[in-house]
Protein backbone atom coordinates (compact mmCIF):
# COMPACT_ATOMS: atom_id res chain seq x y z
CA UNK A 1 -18.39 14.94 -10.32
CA UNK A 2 -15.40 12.43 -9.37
CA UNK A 3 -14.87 9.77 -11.41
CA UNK A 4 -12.67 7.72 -8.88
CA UNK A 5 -11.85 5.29 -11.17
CA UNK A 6 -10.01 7.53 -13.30
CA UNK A 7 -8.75 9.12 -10.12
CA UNK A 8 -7.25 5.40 -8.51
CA UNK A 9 -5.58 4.66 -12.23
CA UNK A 10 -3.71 7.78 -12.20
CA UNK A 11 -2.36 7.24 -8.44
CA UNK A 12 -1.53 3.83 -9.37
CA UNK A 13 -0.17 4.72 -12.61
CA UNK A 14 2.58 7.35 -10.76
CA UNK A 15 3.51 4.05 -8.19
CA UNK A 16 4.00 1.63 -11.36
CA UNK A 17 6.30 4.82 -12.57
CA UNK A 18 7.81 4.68 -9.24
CA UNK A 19 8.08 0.97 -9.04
CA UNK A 20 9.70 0.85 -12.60
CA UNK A 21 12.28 3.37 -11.92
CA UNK A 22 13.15 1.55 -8.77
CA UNK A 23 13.17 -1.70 -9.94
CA UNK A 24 15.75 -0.22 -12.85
CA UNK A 25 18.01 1.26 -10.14
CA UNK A 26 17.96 -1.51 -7.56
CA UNK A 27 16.89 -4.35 -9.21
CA UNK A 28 14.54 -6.64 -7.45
CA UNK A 29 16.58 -7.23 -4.08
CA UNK A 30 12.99 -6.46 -2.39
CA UNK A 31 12.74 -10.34 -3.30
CA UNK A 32 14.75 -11.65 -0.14
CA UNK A 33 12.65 -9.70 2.19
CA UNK A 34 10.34 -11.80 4.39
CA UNK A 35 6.45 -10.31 4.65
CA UNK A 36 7.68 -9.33 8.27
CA UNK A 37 9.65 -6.98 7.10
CA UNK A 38 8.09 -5.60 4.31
CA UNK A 39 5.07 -4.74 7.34
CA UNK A 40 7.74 -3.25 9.68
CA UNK A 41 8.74 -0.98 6.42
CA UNK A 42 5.20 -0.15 5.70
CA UNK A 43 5.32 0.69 9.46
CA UNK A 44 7.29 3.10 9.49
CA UNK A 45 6.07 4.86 6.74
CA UNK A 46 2.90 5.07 7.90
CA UNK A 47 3.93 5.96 11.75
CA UNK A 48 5.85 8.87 9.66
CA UNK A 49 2.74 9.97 8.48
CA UNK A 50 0.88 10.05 11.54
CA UNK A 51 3.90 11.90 12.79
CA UNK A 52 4.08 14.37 9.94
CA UNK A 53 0.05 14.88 10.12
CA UNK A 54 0.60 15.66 14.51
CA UNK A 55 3.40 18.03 13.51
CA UNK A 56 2.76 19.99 10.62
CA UNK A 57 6.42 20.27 9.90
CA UNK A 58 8.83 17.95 7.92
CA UNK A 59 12.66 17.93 8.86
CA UNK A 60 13.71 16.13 5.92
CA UNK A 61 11.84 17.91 3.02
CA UNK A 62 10.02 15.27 2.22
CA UNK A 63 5.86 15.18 2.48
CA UNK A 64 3.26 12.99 3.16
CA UNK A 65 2.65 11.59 -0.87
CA UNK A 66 5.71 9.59 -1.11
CA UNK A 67 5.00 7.60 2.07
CA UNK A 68 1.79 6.70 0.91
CA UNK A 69 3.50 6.01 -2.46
CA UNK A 70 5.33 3.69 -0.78
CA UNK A 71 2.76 1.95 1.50
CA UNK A 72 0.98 1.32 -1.91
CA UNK A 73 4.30 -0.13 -3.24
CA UNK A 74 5.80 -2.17 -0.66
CA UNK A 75 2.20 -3.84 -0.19
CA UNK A 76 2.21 -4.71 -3.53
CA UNK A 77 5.71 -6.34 -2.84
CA UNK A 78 4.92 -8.26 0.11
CA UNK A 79 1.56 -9.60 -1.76
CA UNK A 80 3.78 -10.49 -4.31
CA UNK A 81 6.08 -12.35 -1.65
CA UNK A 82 2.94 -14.17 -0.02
CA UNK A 83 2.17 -15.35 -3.50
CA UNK A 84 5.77 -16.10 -4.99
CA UNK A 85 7.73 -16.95 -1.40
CA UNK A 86 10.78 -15.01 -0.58
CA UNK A 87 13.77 -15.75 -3.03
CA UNK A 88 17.32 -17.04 -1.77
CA UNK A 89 18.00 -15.28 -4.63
CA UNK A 90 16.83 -11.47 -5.51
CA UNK A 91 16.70 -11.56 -9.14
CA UNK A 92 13.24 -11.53 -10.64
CA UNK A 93 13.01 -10.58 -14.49
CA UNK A 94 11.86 -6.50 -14.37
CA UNK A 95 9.17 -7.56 -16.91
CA UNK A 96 7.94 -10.28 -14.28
CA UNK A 97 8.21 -8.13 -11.41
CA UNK A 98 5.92 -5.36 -13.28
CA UNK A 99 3.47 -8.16 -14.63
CA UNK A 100 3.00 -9.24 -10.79
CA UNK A 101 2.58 -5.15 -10.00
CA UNK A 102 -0.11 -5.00 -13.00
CA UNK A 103 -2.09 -7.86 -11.69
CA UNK A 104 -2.26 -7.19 -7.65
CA UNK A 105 -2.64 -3.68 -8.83
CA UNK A 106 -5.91 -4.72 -10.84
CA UNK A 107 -7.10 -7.35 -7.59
CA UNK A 108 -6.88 -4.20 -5.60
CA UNK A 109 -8.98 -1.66 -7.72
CA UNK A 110 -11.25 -4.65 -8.42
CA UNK A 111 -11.47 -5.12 -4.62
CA UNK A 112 -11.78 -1.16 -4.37
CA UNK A 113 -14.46 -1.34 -6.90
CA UNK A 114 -17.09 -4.13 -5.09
CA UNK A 115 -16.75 -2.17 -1.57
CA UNK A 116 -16.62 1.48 -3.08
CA UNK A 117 -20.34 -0.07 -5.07
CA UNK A 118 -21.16 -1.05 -1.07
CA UNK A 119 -20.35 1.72 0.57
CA UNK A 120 -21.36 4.64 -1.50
CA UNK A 121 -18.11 6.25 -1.59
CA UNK A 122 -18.15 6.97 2.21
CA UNK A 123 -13.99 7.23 1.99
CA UNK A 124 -14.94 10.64 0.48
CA UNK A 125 -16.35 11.92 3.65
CA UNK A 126 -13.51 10.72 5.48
CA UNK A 127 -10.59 12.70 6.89
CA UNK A 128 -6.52 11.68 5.31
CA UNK A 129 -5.71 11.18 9.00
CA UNK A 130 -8.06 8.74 9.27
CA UNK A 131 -7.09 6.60 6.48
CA UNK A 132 -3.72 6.81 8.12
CA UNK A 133 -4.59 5.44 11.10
CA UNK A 134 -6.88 2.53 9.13
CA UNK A 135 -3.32 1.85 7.47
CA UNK A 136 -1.88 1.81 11.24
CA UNK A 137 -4.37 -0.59 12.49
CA UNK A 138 -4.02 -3.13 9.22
CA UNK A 139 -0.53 -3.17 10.35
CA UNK A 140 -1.11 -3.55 14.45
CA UNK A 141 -3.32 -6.75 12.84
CA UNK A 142 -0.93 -7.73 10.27
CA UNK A 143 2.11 -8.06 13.18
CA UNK A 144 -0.56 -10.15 14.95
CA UNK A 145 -1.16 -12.53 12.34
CA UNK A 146 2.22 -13.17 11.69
CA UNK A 147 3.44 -13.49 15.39
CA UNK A 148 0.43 -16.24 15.14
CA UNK A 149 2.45 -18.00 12.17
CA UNK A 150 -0.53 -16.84 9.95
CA UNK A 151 -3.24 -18.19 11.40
CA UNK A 152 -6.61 -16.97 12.12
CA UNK A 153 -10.07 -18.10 13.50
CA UNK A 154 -12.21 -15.66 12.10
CA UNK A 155 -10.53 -13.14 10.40
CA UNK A 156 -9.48 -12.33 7.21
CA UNK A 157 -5.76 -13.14 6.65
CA UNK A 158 -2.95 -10.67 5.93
CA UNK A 159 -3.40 -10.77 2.20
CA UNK A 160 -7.28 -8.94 2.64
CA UNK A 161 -5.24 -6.42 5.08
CA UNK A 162 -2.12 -5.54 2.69
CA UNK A 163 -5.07 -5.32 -0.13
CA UNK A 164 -7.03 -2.77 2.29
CA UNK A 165 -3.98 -0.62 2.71
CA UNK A 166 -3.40 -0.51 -1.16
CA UNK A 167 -6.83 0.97 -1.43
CA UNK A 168 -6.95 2.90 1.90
CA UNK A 169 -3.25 4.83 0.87
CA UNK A 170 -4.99 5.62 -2.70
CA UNK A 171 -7.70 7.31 -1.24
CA UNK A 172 -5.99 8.87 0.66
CA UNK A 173 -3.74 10.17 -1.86
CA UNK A 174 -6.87 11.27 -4.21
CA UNK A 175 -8.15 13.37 -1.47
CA UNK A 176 -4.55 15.35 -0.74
CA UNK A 177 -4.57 15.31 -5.21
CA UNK A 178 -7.84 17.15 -4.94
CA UNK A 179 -6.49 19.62 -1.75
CA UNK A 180 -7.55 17.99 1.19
CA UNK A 181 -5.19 17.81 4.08
């Protein structure tokens, strides 16, 4: 039986390590980063993916975890950047910055929690690949929102979709933890 969430705190738990170490080494200079281009980074880790899932083969040594790793993480950055604003400056307290990564980290599994109750747990059934390419179109939709200045008629905005990909990149990463490619 899968207990998922014990499953989503120890995914999140090895990004917060992640996140930590980073934030030791470089600080916070993700602060003067607009959303934009926290999406285009996202972007390419997730086209990498996609690449990486077509080809079978990495050139660089490097797998498919640590992208989603860091589609989780810079997410959490640019939700943190919709909330705070970009900085002219990019020093945020460590202690802050993890406190903001704790919280969005909790609205995510929280979010995770009400839909996974909806749904059943139908990510199980799904293929990696496919949350990959979920995590693609969140972007595709993201880019569109912000070419529209952030507005929307109907939709959700681009908070919901950086949310989604938290969740979707977790799954996907408890699914290749329990073997699945």
């Amino acid at each position: 039986m899968h207990n998922t969430s014990v499953q989503y705190d120890a995914v999140i738990n090895r990004c917060r390590d992640i996140f930590v170490k980073k934030t030791h080494d470089y600080g916070s200079a993700w602060r003067i980063l607009r959303t934009s281009s926290l999406t285009d980074q996202i972007f390419i880790k997730a086209q990498r993916i996609r690449t990486l899932e077509e080809v079978g083969e990495s050139k660089v040594g490097e797998g498919i975890e640590p992208e989603f790793i860091g589609i989780i993480n810079y997410s959490i950055m640019a939700l943190v950047q919709l909330e705070e604003g970009i900085a002219a400056e990019a020093e945020m307290p460590a202690d802050r910055a993890l406190a903001l990564f704790d919280r969005l980290a909790a609205q995510a599994k929280a979010l995770m929690e009400k839909k996974n109750h909806d749904y059943g747990e139908a990510w199980r059934s799904m293929r990696v690949s496919s949350f990959t390419d979920l995590i693609l179109q969140k972007l595709l939709r993201i880019k569109q929102i912000e070419d529209n200045k952030g507005k929307t008629l109907i939709s959700e905005g681009i908070d919901a979709n950086y949310f989604d990909m938290v969740n979707y990149a977790i799954f996907a990463l408890i699914k290749l933890d329990e073997g699945e490619r």
